[in-house]
C-alpha atoms as a PDB file:
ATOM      1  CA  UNK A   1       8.437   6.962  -9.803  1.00  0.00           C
ATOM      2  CA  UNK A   2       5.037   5.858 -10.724  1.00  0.00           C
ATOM      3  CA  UNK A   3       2.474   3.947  -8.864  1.00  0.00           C
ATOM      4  CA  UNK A   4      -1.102   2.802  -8.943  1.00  0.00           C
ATOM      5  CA  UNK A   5      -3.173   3.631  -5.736  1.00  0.00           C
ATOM      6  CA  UNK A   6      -6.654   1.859  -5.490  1.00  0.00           C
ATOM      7  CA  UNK A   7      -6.946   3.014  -9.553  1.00  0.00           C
ATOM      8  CA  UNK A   8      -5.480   6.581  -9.300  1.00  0.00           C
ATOM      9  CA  UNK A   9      -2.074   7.246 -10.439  1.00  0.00           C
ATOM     10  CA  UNK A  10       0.456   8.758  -7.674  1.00  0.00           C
ATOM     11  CA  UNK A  11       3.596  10.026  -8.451  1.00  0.00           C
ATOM     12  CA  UNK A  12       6.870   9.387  -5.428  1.00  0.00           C
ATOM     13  CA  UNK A  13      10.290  11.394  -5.753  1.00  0.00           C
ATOM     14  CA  UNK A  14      11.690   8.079  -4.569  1.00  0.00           C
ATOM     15  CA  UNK A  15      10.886   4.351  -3.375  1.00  0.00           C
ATOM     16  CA  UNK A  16       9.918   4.183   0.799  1.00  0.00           C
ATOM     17  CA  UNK A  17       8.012   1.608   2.232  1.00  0.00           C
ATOM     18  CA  UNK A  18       4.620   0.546   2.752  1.00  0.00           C
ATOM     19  CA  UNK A  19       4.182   1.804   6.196  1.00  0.00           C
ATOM     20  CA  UNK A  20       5.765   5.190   5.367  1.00  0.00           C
ATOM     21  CA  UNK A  21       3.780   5.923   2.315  1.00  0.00           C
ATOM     22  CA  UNK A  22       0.478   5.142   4.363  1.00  0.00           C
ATOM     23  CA  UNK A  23       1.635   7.384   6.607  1.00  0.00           C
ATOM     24  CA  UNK A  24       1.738  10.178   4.397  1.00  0.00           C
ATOM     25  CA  UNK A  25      -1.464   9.741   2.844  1.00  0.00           C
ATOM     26  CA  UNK A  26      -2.771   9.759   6.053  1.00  0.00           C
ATOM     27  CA  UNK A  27      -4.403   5.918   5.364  1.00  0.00           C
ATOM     28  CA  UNK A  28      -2.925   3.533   8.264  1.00  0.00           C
ATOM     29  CA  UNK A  29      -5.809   2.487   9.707  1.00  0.00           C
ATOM     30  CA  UNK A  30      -6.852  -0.384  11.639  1.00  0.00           C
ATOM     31  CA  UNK A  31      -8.330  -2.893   9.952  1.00  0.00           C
ATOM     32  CA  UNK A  32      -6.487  -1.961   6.654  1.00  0.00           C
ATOM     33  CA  UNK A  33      -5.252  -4.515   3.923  1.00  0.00           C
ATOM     34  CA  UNK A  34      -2.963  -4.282   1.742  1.00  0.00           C
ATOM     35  CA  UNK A  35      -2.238  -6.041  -2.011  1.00  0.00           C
ATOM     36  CA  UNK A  36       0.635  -4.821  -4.513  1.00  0.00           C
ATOM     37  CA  UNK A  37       0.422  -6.537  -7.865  1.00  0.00           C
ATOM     38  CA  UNK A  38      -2.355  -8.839  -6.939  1.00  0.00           C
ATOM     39  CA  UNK A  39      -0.308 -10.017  -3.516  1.00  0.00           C
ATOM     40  CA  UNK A  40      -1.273  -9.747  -0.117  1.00  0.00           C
ATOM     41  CA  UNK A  41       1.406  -7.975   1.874  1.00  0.00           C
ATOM     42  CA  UNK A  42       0.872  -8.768   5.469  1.00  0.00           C
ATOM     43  CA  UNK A  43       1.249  -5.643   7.948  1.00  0.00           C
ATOM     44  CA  UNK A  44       3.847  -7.324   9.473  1.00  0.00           C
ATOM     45  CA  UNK A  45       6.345  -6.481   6.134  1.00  0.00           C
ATOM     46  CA  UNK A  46       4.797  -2.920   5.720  1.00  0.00           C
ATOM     47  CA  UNK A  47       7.896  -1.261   7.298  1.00  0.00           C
ATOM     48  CA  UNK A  48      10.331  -2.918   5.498  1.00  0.00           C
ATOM     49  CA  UNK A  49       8.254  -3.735   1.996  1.00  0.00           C
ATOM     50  CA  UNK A  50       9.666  -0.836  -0.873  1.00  0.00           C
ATOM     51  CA  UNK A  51       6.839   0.359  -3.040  1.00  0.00           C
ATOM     52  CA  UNK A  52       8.546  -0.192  -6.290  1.00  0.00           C
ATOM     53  CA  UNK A  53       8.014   2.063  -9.785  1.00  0.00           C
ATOM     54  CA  UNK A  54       4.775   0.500 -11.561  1.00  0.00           C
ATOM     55  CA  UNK A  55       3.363  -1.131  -8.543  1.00  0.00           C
ATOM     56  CA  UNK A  56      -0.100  -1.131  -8.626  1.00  0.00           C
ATOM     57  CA  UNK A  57      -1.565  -1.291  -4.918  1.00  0.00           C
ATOM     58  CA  UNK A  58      -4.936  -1.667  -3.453  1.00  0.00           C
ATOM     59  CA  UNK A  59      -5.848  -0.531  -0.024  1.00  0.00           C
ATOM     60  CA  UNK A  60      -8.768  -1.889   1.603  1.00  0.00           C
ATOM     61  CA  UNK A  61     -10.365  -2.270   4.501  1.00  0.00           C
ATOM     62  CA  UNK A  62     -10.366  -6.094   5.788  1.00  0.00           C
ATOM     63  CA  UNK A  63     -14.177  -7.473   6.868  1.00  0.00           C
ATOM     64  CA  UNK A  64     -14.872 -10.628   8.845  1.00  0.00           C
ATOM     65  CA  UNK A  65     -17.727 -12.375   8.203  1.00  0.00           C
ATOM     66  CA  UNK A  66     -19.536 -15.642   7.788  1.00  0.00           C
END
């Protein structure tokens, strides 16, 4: 399974979720955001979102401002 991670390509034996695949790259954070596809994925679905083959995802780190 193939996957787009903030432009690099990442190879996954298998689909797992958000939170789980964060996990692994050592990347949940706080403060993090998260978009798959161009779609916000709030944190509250990151345990029970699959990454899916071809997503393309962007990790971030969320800023408040004015």
């Amino acid at each position: 399974m193939k996957i787009m991670l903030n432009d690099q390509p990442l190879e996954l034996e298998h689909p797992v979720s958000i939170a789980t695949l964060l996990e692994r790259l050592e990347r949940h954070q706080p403060g993090t955001a998260l978009a798959i596809n161009q779609t916000i994925i709030p944190r509250a679905d990151w345990g029970t979102h699959q990454v899916q083959d071809g997503d393309d995802i962007l990790l971030f780190q969320a800023i408040a401002g004015g």
